[in-house]
N, C-alpha and C. Protein backbone atom coordinates (compact mmCIF):
# COMPACT_ATOMS: atom_id res chain seq x y z
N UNK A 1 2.65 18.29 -36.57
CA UNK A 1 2.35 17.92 -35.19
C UNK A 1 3.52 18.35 -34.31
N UNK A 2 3.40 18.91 -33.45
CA UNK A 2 4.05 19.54 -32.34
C UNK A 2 4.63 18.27 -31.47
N UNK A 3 5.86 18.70 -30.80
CA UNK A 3 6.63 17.71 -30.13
C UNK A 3 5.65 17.05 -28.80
N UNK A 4 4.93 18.23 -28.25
CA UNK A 4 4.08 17.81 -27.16
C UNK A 4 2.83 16.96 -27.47
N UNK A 5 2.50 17.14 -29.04
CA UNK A 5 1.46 16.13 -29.46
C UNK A 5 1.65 14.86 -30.21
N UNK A 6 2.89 14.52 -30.04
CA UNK A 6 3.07 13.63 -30.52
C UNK A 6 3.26 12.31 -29.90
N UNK A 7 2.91 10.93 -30.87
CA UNK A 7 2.60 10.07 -30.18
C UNK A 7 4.22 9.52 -29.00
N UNK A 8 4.23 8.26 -28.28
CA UNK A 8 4.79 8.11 -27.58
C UNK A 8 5.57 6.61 -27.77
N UNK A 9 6.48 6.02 -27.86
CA UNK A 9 6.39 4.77 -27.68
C UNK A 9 7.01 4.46 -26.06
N UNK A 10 6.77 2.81 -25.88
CA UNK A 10 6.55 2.38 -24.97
C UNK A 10 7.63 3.08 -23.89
N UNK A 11 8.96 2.73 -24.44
CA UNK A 11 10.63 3.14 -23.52
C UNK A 11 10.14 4.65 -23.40
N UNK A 12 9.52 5.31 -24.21
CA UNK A 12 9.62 7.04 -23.87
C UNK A 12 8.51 7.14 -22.64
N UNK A 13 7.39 6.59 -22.68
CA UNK A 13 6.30 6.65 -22.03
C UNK A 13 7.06 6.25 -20.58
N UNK A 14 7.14 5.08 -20.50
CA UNK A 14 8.00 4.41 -19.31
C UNK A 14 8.90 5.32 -18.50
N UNK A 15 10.13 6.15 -19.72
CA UNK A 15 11.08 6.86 -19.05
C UNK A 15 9.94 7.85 -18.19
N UNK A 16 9.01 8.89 -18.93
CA UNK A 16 8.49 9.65 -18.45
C UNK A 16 7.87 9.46 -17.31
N UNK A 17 7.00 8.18 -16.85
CA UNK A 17 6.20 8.37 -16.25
C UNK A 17 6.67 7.53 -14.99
N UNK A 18 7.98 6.88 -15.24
CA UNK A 18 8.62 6.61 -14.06
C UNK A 18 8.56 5.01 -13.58
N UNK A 19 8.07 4.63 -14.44
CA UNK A 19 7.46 3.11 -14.60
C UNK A 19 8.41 2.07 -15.31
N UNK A 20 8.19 0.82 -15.58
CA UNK A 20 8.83 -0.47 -16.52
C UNK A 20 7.65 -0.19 -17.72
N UNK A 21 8.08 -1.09 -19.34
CA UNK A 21 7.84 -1.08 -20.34
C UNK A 21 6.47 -2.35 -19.72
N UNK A 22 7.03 -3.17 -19.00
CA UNK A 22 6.61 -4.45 -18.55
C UNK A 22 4.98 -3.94 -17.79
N UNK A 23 5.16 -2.59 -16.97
CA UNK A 23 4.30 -1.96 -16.67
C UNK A 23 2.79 -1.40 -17.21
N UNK A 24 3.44 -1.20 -18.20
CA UNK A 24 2.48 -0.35 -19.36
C UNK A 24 1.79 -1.71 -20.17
N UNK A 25 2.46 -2.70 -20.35
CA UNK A 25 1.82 -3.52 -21.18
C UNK A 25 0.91 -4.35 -20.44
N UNK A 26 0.77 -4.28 -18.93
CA UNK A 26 0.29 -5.25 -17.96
C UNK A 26 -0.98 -4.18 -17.27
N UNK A 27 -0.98 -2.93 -17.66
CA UNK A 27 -1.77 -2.00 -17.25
C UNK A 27 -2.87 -1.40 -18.80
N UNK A 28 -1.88 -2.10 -19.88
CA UNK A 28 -3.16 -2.34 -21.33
C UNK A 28 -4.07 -3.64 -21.08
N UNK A 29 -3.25 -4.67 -20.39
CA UNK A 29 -3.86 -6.10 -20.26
C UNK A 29 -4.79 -5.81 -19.52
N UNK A 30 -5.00 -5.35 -18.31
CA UNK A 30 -6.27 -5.24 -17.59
C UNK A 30 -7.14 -4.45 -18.09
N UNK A 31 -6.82 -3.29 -18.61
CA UNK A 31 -7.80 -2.32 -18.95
C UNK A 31 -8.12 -0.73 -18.28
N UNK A 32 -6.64 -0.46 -17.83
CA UNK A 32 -6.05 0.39 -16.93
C UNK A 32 -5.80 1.57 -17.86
N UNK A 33 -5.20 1.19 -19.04
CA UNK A 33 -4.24 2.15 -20.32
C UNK A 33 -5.43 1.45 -21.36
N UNK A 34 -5.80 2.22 -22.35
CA UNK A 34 -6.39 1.69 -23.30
C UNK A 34 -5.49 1.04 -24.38
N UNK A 35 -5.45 0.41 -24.92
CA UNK A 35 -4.75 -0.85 -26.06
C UNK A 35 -3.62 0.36 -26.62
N UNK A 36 -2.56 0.45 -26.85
CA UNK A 36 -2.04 1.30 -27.89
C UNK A 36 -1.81 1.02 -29.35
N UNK A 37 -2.48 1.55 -30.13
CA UNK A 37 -2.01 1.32 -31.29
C UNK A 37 -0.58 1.16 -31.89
N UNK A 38 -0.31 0.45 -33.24
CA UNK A 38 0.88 -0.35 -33.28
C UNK A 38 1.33 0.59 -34.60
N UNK A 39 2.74 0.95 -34.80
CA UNK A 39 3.18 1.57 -35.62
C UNK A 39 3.22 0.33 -36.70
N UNK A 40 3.93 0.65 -37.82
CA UNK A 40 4.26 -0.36 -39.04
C UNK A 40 4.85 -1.35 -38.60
N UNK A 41 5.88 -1.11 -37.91
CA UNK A 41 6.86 -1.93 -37.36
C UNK A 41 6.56 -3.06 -36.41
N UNK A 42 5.27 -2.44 -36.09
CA UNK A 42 4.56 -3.30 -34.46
C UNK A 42 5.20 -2.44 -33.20
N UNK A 43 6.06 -1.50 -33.05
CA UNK A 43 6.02 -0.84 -31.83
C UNK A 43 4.22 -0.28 -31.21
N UNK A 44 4.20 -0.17 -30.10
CA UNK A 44 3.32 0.18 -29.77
C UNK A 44 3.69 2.10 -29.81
N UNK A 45 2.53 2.78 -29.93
CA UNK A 45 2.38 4.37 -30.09
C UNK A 45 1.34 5.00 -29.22
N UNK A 46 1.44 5.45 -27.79
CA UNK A 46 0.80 6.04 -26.62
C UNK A 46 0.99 7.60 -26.99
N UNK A 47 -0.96 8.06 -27.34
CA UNK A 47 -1.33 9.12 -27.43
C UNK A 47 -0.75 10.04 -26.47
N UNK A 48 -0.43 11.45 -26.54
CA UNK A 48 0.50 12.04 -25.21
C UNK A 48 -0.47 12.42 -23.94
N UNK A 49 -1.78 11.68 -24.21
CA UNK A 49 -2.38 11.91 -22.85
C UNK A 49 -2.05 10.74 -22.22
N UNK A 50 -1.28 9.72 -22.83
CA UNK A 50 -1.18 8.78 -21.60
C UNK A 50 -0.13 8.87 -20.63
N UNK A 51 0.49 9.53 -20.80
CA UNK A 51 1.30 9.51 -19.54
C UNK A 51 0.51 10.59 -18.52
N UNK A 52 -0.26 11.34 -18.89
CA UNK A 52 -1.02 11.83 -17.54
C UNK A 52 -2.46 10.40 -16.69
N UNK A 53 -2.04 9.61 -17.61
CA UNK A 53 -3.45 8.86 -17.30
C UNK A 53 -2.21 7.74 -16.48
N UNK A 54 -1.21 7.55 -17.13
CA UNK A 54 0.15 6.43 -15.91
C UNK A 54 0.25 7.69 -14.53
N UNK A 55 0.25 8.52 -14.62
CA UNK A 55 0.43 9.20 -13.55
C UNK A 55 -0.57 9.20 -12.42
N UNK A 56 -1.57 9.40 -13.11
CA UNK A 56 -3.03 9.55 -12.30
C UNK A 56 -3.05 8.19 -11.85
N UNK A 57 -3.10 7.05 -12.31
CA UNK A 57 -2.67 5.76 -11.95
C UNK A 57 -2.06 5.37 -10.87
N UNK A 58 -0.59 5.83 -10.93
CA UNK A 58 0.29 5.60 -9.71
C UNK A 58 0.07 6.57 -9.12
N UNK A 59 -0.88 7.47 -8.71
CA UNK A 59 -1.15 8.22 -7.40
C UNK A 59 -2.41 7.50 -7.12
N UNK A 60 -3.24 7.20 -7.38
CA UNK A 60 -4.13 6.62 -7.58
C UNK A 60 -4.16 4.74 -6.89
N UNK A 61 -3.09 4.66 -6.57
CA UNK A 61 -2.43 3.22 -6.12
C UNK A 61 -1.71 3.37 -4.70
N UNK A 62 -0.92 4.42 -5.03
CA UNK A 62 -0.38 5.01 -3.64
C UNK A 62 -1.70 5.83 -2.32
N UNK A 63 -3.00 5.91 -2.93
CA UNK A 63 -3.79 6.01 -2.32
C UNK A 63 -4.72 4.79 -1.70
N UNK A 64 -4.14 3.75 -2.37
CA UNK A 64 -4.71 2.02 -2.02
C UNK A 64 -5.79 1.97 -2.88
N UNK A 65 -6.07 2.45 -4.02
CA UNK A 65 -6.68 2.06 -4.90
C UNK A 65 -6.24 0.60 -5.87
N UNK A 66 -7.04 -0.48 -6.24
CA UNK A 66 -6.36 -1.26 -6.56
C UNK A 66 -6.43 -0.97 -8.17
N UNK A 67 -5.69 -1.98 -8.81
CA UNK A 67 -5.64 -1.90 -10.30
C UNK A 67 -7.03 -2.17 -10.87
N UNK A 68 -7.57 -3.19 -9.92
CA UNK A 68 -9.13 -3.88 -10.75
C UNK A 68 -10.06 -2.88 -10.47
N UNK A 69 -9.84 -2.14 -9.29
CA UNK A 69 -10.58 -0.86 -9.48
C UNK A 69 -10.66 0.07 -10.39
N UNK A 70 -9.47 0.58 -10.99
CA UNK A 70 -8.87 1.43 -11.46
C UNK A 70 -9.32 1.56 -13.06
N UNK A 71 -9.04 -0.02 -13.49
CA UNK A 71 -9.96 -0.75 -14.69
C UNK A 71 -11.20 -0.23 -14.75
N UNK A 72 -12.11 -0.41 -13.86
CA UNK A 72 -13.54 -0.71 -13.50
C UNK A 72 -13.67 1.33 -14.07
N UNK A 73 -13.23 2.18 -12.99
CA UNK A 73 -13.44 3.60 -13.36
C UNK A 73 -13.05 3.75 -14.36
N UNK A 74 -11.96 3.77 -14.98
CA UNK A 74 -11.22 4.59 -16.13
C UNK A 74 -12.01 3.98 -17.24
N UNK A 75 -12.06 2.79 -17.22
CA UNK A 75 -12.99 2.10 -18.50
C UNK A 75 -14.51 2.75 -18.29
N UNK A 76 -15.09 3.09 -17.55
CA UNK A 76 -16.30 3.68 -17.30
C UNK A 76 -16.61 5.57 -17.53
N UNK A 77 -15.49 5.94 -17.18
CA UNK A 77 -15.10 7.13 -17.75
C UNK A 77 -14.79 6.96 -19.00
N UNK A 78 -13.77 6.50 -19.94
CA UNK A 78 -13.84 6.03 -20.85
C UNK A 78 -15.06 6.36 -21.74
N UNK A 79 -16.09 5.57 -21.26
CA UNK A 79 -17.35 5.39 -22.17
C UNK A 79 -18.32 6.35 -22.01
N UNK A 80 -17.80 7.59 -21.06
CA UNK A 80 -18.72 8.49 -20.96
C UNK A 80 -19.18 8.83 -20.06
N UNK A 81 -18.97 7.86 -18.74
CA UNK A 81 -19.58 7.97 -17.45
C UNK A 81 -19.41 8.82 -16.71
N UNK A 82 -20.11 9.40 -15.21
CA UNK A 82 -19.10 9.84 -14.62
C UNK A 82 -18.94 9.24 -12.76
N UNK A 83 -17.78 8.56 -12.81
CA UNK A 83 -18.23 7.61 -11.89
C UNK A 83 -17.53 7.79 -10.40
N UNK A 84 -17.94 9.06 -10.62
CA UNK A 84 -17.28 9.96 -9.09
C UNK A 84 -17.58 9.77 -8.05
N UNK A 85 -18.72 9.26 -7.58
CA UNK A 85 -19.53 9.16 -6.64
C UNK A 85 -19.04 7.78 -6.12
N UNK A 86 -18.24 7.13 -7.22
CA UNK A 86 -17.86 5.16 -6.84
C UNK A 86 -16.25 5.68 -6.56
N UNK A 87 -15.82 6.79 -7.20
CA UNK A 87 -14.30 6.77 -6.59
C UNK A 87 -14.27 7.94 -5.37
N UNK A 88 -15.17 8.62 -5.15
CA UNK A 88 -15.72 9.35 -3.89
C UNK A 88 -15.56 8.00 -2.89
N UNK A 89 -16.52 7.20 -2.88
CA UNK A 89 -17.02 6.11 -2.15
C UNK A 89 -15.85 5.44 -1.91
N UNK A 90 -15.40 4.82 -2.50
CA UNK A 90 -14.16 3.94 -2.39
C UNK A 90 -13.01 4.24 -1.83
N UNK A 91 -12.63 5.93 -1.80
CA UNK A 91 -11.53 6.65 -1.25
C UNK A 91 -11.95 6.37 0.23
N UNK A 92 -13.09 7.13 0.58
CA UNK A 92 -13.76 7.29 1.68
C UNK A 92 -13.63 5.84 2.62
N UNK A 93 -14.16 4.30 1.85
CA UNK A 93 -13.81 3.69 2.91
C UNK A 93 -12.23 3.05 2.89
N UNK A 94 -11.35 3.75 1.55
CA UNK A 94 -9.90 3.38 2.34
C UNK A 94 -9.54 4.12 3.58
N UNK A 95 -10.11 5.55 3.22
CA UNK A 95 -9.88 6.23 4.47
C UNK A 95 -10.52 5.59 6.03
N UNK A 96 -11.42 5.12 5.96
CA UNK A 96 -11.83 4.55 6.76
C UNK A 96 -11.16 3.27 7.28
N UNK A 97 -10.49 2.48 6.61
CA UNK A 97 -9.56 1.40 6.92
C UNK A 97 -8.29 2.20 7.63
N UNK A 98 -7.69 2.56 6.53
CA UNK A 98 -6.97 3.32 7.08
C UNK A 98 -6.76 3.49 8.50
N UNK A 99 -7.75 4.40 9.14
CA UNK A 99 -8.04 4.83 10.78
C UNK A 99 -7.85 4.06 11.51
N UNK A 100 -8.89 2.47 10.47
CA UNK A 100 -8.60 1.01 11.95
C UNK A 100 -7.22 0.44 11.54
N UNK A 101 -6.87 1.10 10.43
CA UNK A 101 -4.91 0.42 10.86
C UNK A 101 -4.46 0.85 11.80
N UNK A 102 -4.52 2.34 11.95
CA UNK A 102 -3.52 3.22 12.65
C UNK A 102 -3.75 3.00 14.25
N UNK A 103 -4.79 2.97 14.18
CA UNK A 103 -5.83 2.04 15.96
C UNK A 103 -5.10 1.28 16.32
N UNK A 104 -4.84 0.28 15.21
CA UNK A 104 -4.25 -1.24 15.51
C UNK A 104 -2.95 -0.94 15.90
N UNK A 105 -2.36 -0.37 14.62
CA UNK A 105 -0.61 -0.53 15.18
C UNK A 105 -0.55 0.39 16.29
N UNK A 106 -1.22 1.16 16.82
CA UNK A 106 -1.28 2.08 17.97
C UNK A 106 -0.80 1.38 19.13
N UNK A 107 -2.46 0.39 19.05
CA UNK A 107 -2.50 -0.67 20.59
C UNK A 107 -1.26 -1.47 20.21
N UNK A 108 -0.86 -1.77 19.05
CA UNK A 108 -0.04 -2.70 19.11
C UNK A 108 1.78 -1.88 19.67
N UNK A 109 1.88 -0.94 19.65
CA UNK A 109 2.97 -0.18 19.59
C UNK A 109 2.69 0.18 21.33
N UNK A 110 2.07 0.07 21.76
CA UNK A 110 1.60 0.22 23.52
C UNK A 110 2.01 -1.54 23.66
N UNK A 111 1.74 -2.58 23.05
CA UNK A 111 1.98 -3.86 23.75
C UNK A 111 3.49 -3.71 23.49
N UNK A 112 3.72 -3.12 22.49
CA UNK A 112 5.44 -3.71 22.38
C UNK A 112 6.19 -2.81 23.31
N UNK A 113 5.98 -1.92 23.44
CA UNK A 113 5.89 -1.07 24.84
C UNK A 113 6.10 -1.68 26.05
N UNK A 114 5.05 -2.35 26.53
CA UNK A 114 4.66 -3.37 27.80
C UNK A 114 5.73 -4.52 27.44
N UNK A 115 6.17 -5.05 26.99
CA UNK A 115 7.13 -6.31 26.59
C UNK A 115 8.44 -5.54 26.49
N UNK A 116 8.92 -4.30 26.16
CA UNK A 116 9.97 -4.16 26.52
C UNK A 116 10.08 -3.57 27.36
N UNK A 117 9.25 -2.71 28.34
CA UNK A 117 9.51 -3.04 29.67
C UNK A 117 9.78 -3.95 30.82
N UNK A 118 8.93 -5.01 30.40
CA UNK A 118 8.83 -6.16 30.93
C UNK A 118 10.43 -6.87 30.85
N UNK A 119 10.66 -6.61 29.62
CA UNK A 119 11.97 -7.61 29.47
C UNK A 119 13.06 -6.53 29.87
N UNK A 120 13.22 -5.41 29.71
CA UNK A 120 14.27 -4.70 31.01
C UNK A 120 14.46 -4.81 32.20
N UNK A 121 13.11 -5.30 32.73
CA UNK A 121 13.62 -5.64 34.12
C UNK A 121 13.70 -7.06 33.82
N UNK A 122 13.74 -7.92 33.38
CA UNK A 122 13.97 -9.28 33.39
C UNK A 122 15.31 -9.54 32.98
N UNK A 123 15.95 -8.88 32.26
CA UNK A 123 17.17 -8.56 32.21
C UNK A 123 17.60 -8.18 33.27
N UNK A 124 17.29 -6.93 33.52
CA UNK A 124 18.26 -6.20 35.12
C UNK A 124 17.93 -7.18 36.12
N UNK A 125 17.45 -8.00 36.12
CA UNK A 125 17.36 -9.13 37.18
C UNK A 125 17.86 -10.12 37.35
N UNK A 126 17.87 -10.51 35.39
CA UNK A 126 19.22 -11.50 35.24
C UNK A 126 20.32 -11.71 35.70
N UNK A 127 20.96 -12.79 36.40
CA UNK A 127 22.66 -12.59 36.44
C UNK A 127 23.22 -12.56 35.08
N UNK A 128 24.17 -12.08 34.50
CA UNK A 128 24.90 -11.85 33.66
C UNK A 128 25.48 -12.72 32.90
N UNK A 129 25.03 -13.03 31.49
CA UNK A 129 25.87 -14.36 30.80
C UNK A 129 24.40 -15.33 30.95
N UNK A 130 23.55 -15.11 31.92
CA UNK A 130 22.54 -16.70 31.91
C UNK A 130 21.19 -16.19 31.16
N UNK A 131 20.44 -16.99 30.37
CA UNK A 131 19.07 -16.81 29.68
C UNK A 131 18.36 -16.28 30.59
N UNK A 132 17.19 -15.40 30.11
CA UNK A 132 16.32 -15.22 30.82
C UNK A 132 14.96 -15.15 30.04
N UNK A 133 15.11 -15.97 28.96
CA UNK A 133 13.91 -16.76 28.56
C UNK A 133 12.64 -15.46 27.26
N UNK A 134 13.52 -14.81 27.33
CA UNK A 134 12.77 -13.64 26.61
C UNK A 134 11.82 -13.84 25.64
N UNK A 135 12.23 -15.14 24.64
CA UNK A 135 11.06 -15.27 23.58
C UNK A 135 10.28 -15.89 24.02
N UNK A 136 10.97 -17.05 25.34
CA UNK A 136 9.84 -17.93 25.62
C UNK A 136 8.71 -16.90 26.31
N UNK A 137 8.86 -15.92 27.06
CA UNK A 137 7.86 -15.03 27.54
C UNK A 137 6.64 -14.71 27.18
N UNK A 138 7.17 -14.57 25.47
CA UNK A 138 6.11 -14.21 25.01
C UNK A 138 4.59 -14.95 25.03
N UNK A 139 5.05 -16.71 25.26
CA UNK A 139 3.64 -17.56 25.32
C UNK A 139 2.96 -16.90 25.92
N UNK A 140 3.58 -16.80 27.13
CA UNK A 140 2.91 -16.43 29.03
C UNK A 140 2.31 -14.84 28.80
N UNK A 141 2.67 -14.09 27.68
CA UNK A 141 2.66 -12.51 27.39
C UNK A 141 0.67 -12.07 27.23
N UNK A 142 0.69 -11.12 27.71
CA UNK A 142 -0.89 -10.73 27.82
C UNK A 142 -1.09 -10.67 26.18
N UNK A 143 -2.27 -10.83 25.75
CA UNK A 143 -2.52 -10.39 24.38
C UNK A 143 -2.58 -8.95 24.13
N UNK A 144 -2.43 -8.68 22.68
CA UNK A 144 -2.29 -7.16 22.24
C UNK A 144 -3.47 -6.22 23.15
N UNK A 145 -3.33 -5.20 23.23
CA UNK A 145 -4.18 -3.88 23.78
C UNK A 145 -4.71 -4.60 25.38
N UNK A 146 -3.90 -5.51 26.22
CA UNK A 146 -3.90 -5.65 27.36
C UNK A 146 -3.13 -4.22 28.36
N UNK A 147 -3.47 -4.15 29.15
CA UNK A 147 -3.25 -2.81 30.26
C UNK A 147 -1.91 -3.10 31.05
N UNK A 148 -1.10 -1.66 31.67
CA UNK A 148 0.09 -2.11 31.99
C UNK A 148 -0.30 -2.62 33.74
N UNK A 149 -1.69 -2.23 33.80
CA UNK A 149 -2.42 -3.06 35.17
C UNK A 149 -2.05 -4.79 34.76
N UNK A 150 -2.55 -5.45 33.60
CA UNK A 150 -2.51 -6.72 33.66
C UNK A 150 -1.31 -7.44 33.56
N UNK A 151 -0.73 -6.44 32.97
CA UNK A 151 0.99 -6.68 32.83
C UNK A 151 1.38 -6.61 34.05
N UNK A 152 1.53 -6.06 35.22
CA UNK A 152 1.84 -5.80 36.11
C UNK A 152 1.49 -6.76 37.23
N UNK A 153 0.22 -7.09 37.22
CA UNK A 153 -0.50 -8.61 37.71
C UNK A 153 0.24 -9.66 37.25
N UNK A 154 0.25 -9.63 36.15
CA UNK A 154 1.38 -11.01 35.49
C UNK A 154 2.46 -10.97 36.04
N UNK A 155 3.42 -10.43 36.52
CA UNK A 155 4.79 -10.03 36.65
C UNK A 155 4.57 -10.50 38.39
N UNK A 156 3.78 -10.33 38.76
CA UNK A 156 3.38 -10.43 40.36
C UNK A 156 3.35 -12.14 40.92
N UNK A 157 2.57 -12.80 39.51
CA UNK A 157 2.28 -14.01 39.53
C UNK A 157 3.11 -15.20 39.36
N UNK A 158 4.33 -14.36 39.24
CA UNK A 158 5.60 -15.75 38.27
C UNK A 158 5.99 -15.59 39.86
């Protein structure tokens, strides 16, 4: 058997694939890594396709795939399936979350915007050395994805 076909134990697998030992055994527990068989000794022995299957994994996570997902396909592939169309699907509506994050912190990156404008001139208005109430502001503060029209109304009204 060739160096590249040979089996793996846990610390080698780990070094390779960039992971904890703690990793691999918590990714057999769910059903992520299939069980590894146990040498004489009881070390565990990872066929050398598993470190492409820890890899595929942690990209696979970094895409917001969760672990119980991950279980659900690989064990289904596993048995023969082919369950492309559910990890098609599933990418698709992270991607779709995704979009309404980026929306969110958008409007939200426009309010924090409006509040530190707001509080520059509340500062430059300040005399020097005295509060000018900055956190308390925030009660009185328009809610997120409010306009620098309503902000501007507010500021009119104090």
């Amino acid at each position: 058997m060739s160096d590249r076909a040979r089996a793996l134990r846990s610390g080698e697998l780990a070094r390779a694939a960039g992971v904890s030992t703690d990793t691999l055994r918590h990714y057999e527990r769910i059903g992520v890594l299939p069980q590894a068989p146990r040498s004489q000794s009881g070390y565990r022995s990872y066929p050398p396709e598993s470190l492409e299957r820890v890899k595929l994994v942690q990209h696979a996570l970094r895409l917001g795939f969760t672990l119980v997902e991950l279980a659900e396909i690989l064990q289904a592939r596993d048995r023969g399936c082919a369950p492309c169309k559910r990890v098609f699907g599933l990418l698709e509506n992270k991607l779709a979350s995704l979009e309404g994050q980026i929306k969110d912190l958008v409007r939200l990156r426009k309010y924090m915007e409006q509040i530190v404008d707001h509080w520059r001139s509340r500062l430059g208005q300040g005399e020097a050395g005295k509060r000018v109430h900055l956190l308390h502001s925030l009660a009185a503060a328009p809610p997120p994805g409010a306009t620098n029209g309503n902000l501007q109304r507010r500021r009119t009204q104090r």
